[in-house]
C-alpha atoms as a PDB file:
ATOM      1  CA  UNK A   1       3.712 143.125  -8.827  1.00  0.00           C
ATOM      2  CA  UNK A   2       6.132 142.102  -6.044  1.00  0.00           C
ATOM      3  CA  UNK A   3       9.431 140.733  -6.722  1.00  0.00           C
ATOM      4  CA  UNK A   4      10.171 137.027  -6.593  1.00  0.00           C
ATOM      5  CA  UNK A   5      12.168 137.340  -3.870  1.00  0.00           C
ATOM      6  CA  UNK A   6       9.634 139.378  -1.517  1.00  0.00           C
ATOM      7  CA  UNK A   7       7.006 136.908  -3.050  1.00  0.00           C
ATOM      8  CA  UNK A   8       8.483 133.991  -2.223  1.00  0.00           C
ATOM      9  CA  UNK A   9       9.637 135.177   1.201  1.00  0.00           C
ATOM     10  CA  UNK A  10       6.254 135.836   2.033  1.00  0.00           C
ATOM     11  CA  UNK A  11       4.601 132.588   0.840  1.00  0.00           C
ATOM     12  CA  UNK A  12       6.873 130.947   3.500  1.00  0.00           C
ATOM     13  CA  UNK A  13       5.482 133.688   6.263  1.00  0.00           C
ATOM     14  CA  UNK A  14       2.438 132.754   5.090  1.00  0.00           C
ATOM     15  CA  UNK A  15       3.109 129.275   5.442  1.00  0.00           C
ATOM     16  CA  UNK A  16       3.925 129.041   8.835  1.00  0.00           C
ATOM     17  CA  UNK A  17       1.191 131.744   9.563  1.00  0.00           C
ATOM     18  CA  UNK A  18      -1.404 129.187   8.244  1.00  0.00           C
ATOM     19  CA  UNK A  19      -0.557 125.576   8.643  1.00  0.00           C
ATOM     20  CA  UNK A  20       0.213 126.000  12.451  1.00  0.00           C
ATOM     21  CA  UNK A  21      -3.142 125.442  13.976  1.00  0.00           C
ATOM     22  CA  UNK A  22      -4.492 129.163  14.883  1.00  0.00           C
ATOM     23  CA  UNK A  23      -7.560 131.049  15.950  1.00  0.00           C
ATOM     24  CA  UNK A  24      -9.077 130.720  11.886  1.00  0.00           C
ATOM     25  CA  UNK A  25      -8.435 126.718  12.272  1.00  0.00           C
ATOM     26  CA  UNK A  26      -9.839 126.307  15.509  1.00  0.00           C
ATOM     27  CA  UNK A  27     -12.909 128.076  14.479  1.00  0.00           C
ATOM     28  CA  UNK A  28     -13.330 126.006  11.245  1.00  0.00           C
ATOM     29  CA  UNK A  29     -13.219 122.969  13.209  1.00  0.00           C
ATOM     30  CA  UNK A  30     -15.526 124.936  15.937  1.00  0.00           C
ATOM     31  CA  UNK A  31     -17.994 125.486  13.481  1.00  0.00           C
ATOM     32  CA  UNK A  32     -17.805 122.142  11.675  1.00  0.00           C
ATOM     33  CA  UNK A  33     -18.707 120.063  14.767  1.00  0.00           C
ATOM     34  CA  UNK A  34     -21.825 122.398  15.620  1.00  0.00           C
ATOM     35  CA  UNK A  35     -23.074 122.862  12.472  1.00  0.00           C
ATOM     36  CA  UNK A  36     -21.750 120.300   9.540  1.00  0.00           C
ATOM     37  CA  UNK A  37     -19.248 120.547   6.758  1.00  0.00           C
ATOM     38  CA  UNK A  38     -21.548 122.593   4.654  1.00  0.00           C
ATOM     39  CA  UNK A  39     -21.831 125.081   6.705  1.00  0.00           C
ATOM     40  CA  UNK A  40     -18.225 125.036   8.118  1.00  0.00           C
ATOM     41  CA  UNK A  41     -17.115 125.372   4.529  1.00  0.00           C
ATOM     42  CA  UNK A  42     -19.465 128.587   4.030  1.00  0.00           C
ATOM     43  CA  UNK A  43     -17.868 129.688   7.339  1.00  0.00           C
ATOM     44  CA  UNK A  44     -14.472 129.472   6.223  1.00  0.00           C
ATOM     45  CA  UNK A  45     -15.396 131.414   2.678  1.00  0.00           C
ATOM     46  CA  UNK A  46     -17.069 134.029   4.402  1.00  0.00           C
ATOM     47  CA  UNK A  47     -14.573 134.602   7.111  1.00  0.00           C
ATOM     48  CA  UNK A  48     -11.991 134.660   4.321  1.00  0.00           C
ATOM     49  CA  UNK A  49     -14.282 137.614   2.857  1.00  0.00           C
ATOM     50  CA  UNK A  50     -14.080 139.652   6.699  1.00  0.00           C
ATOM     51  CA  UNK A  51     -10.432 139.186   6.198  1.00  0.00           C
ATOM     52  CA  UNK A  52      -9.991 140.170   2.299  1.00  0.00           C
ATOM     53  CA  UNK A  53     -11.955 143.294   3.563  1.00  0.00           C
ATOM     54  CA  UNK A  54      -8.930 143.647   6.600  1.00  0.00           C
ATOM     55  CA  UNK A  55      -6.440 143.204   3.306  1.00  0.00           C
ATOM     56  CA  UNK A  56      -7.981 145.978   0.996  1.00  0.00           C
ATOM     57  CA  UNK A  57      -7.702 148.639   4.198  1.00  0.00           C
ATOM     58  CA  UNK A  58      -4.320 147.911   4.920  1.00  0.00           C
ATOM     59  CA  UNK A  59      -3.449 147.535   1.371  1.00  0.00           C
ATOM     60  CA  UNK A  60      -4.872 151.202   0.559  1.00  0.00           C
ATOM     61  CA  UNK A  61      -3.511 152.929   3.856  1.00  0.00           C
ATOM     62  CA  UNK A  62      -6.264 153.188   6.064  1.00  0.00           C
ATOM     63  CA  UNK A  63      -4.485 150.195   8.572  1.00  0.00           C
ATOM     64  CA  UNK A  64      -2.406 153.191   9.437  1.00  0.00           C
ATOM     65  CA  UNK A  65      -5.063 155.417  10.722  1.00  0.00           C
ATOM     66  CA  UNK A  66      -6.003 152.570  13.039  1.00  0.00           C
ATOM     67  CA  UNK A  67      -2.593 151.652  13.429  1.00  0.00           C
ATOM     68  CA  UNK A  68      -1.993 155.275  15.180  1.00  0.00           C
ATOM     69  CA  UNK A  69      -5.675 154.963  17.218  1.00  0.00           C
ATOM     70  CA  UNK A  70      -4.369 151.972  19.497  1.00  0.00           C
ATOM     71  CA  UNK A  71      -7.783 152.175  21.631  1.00  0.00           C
ATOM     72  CA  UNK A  72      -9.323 151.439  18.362  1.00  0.00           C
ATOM     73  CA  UNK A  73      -7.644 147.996  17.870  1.00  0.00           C
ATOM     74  CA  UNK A  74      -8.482 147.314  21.537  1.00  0.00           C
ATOM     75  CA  UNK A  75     -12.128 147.514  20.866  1.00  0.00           C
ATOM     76  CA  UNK A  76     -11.851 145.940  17.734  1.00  0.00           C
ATOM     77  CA  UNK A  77     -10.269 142.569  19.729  1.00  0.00           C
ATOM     78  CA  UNK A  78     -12.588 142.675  22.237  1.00  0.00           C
ATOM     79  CA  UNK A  79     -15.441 142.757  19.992  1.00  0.00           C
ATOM     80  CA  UNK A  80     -13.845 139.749  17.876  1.00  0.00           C
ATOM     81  CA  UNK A  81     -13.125 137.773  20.825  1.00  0.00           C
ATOM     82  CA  UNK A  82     -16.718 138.578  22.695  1.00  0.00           C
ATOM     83  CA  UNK A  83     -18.181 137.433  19.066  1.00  0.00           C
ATOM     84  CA  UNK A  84     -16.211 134.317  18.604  1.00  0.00           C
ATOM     85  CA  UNK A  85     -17.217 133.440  22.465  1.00  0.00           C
ATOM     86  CA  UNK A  86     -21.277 134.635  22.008  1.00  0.00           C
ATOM     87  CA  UNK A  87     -21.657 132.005  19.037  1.00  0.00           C
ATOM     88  CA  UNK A  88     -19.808 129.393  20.886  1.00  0.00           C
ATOM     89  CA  UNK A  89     -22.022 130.241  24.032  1.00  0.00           C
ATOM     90  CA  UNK A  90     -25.303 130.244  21.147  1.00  0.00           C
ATOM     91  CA  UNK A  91     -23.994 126.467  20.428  1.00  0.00           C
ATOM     92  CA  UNK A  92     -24.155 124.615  23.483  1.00  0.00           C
ATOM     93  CA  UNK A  93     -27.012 126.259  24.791  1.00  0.00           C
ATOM     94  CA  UNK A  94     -28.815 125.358  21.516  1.00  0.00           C
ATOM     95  CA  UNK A  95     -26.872 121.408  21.499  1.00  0.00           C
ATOM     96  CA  UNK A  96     -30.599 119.705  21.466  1.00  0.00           C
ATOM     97  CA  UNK A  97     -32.073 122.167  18.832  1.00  0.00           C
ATOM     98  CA  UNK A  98     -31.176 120.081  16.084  1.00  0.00           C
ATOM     99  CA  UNK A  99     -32.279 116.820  15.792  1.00  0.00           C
ATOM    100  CA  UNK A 100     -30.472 113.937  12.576  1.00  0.00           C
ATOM    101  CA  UNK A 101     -33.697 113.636  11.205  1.00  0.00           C
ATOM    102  CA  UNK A 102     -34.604 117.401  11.222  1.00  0.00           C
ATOM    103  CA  UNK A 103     -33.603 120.304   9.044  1.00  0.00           C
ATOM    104  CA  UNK A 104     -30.890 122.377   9.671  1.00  0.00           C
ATOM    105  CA  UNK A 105     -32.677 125.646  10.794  1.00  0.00           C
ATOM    106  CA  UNK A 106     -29.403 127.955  10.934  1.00  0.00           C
ATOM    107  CA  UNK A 107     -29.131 129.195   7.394  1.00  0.00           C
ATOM    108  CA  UNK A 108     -26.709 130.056   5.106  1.00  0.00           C
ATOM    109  CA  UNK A 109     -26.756 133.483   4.871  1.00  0.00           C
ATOM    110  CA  UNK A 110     -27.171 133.926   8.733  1.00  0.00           C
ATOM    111  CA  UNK A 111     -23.985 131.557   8.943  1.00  0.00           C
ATOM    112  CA  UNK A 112     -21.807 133.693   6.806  1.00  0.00           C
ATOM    113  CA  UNK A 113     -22.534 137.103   8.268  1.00  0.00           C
ATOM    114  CA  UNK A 114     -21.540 135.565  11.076  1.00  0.00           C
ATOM    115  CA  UNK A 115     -18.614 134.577   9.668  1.00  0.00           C
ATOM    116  CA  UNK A 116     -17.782 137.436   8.198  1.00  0.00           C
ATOM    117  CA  UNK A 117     -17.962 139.482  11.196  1.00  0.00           C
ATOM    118  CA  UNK A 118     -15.531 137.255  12.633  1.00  0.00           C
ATOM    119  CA  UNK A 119     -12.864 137.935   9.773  1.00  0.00           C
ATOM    120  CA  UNK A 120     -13.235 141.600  10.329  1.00  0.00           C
ATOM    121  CA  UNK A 121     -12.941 141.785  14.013  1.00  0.00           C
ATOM    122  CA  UNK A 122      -9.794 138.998  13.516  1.00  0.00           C
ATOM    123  CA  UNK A 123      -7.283 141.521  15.158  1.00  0.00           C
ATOM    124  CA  UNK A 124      -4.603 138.674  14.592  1.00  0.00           C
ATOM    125  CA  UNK A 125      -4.508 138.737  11.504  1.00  0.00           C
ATOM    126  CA  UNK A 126      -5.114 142.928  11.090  1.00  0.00           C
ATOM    127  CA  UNK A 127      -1.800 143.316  12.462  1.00  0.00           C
ATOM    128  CA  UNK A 128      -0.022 140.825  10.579  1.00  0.00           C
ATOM    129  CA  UNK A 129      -1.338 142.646   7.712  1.00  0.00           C
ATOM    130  CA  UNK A 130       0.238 145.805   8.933  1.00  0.00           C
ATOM    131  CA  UNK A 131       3.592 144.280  10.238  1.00  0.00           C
ATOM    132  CA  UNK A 132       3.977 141.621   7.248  1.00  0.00           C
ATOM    133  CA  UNK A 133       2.671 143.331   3.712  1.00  0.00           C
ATOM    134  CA  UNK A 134       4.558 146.689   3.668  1.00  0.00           C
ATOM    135  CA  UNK A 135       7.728 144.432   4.620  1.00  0.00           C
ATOM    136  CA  UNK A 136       7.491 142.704   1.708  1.00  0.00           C
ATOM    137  CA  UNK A 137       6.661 145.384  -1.025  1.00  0.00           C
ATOM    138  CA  UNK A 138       9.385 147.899  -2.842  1.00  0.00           C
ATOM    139  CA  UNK A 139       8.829 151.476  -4.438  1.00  0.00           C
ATOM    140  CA  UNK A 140      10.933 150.145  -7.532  1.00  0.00           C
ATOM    141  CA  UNK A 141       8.282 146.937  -7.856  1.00  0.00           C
ATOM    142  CA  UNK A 142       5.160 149.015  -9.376  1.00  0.00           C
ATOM    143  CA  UNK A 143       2.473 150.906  -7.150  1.00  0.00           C
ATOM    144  CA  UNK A 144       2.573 149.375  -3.688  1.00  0.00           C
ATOM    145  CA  UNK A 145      -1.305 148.929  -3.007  1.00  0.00           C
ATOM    146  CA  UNK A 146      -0.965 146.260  -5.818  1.00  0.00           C
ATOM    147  CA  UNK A 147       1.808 144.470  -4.488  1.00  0.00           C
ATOM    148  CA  UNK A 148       0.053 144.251  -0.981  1.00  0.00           C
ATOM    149  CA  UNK A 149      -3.056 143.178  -2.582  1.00  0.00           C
ATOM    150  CA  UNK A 150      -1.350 140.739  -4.892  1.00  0.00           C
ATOM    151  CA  UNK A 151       0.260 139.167  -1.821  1.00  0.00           C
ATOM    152  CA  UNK A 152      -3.377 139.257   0.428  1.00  0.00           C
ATOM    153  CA  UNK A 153      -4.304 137.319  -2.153  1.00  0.00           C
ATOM    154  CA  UNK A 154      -2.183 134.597  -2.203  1.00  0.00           C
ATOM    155  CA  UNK A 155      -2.113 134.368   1.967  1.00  0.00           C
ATOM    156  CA  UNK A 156      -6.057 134.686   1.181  1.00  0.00           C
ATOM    157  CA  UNK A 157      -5.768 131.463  -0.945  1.00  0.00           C
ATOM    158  CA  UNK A 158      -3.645 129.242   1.389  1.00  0.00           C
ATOM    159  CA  UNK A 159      -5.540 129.771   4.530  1.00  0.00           C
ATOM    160  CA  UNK A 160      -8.335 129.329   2.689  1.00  0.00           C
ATOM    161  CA  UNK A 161      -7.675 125.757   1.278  1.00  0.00           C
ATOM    162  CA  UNK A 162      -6.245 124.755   4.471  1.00  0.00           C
ATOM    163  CA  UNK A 163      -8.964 125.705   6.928  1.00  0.00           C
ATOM    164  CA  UNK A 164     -11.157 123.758   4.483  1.00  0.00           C
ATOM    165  CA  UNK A 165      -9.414 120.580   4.463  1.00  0.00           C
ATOM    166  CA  UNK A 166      -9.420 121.197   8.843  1.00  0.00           C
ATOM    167  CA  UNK A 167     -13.418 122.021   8.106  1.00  0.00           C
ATOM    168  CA  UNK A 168     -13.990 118.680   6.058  1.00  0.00           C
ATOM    169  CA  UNK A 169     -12.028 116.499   8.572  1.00  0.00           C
ATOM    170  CA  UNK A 170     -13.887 117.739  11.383  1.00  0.00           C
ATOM    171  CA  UNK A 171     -17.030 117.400   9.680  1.00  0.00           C
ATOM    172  CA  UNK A 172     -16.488 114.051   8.828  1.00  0.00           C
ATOM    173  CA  UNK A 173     -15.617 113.216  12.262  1.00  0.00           C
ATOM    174  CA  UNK A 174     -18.677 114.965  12.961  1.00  0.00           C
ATOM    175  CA  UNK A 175     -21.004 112.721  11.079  1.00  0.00           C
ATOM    176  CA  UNK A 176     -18.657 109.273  12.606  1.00  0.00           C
ATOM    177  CA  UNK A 177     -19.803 110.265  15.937  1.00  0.00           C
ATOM    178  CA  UNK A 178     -22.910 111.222  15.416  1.00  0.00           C
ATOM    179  CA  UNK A 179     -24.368 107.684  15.596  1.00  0.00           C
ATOM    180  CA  UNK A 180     -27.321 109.095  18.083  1.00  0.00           C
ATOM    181  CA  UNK A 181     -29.106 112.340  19.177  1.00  0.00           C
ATOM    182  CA  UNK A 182     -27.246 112.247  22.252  1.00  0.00           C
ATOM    183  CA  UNK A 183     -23.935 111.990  20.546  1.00  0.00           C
ATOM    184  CA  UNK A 184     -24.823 114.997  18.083  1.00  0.00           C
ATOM    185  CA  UNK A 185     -25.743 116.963  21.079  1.00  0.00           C
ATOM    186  CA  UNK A 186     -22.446 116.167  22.567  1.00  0.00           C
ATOM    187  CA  UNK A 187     -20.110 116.810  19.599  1.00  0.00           C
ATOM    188  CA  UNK A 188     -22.102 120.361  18.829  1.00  0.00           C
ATOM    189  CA  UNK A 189     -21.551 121.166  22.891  1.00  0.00           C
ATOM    190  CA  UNK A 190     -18.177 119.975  22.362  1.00  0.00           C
ATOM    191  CA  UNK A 191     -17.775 122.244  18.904  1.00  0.00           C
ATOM    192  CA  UNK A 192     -19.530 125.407  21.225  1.00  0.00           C
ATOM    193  CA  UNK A 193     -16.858 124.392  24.615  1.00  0.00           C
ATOM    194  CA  UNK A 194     -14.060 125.050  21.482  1.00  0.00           C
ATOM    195  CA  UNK A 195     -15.110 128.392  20.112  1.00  0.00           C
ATOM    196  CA  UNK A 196     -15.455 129.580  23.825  1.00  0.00           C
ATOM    197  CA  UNK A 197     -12.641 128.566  24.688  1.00  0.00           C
ATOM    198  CA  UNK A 198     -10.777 130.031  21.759  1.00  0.00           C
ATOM    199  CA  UNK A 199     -12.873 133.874  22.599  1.00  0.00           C
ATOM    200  CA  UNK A 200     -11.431 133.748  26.504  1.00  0.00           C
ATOM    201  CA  UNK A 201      -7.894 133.340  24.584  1.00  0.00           C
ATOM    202  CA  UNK A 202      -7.998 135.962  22.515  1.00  0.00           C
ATOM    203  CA  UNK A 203      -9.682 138.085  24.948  1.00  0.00           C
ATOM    204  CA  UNK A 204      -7.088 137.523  27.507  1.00  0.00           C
ATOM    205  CA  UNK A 205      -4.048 137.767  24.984  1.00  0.00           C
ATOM    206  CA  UNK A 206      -5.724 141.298  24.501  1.00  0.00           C
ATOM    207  CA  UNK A 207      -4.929 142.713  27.953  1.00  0.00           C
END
């Protein structure tokens, strides 16, 4: 187990990491305004999943093989960012598909392989991983794939219950304006315009 101190120091890097709106926040709320805060919720579990995978390779020393292969972490953002920007695309072209009184035809499962393909290709948060868990770990603190682990976990748990609480908000806000057809069409274009947006970022960060 880490120490306290190296604990604690990292729940405050994790803090900051997480509560200041980011990529994983602004595709929550993406999600929640195309699809609803059922499926925004499965979104953010399964994304969390992409990224406990990220946490488990760095954790057990293969982040350093791609760590060394730097055209491998390009292609690895540029897939992540094409992704994120392909489902927003998917979403406004597909604004009139459903209707308020018809059933939600994107399903779960489809919705969280999505979403975990998303957490794998998040490059963001694959380096943080690499810069920010053998920081905070120490030889004399136990075997260090446990102490990176243990602290995955915990920044696993607080981005986790706060890209839910973004995911219910915007869902909410979701079913407020979503007095009509026409308005539902709008917010899921608007939800689609977001995650776009948000792929052309990281894409252009990138190079």
């Amino acid at each position: 187990m880490p120490s306290a101190s190296n604990f604690a120091g990292f729940l405050v890097l994790a803090l900051v990491i997480i509560i200041v709106p980011g990529p994983s926040v602004i595709f929550a709320i993406g999600r929640a305004l195309i699809l609803g805060t059922k499926q925004a919720l499965i979104s953010v579990f399964a994304n969390a999943l992409g990224v406990g995978i990220q946490i488990v390779v760095v954790s057990f020393g293969l982040g350093a093989l791609i760590q060394g292969l730097p055209q491998l972490l390009l292609v690895i953002k540029v897939l992540g960012a094409l992704f994120i920007a392909f489902l927003g695309t998917k979403a406004i072209l597909d604004r009139d598909q459903f209707r308020i009184d018809g059933v939600e035809k994107s399903s779960s499962q489809i919705v969280a392989a999505q979403s975990v393909l998303v957490g794998l290709t998040n490059a963001k948060t694959f380096v943080f991983f690499l810069a920010a868990l053998p920081t905070f770990v120490a030889v004399s603190d136990g075997n260090l794939s446990l102490q990176m682990l243990t602290l995955g976990a915990a920044f696993l748990f607080i981005g986790v219950a706060s890209d839910s609480v973004y995911a219910i908000v915007a869902g909410k806000a979701r079913r407020w304006l979503a007095g009509s057809n026409q308005r539902l069409s709008a917010v899921r274009a608007f939800g689609g315009v977001a995650l776009v947006l948000l792929g052309g970022y990281l894409l252009f960060e990138t190079f």
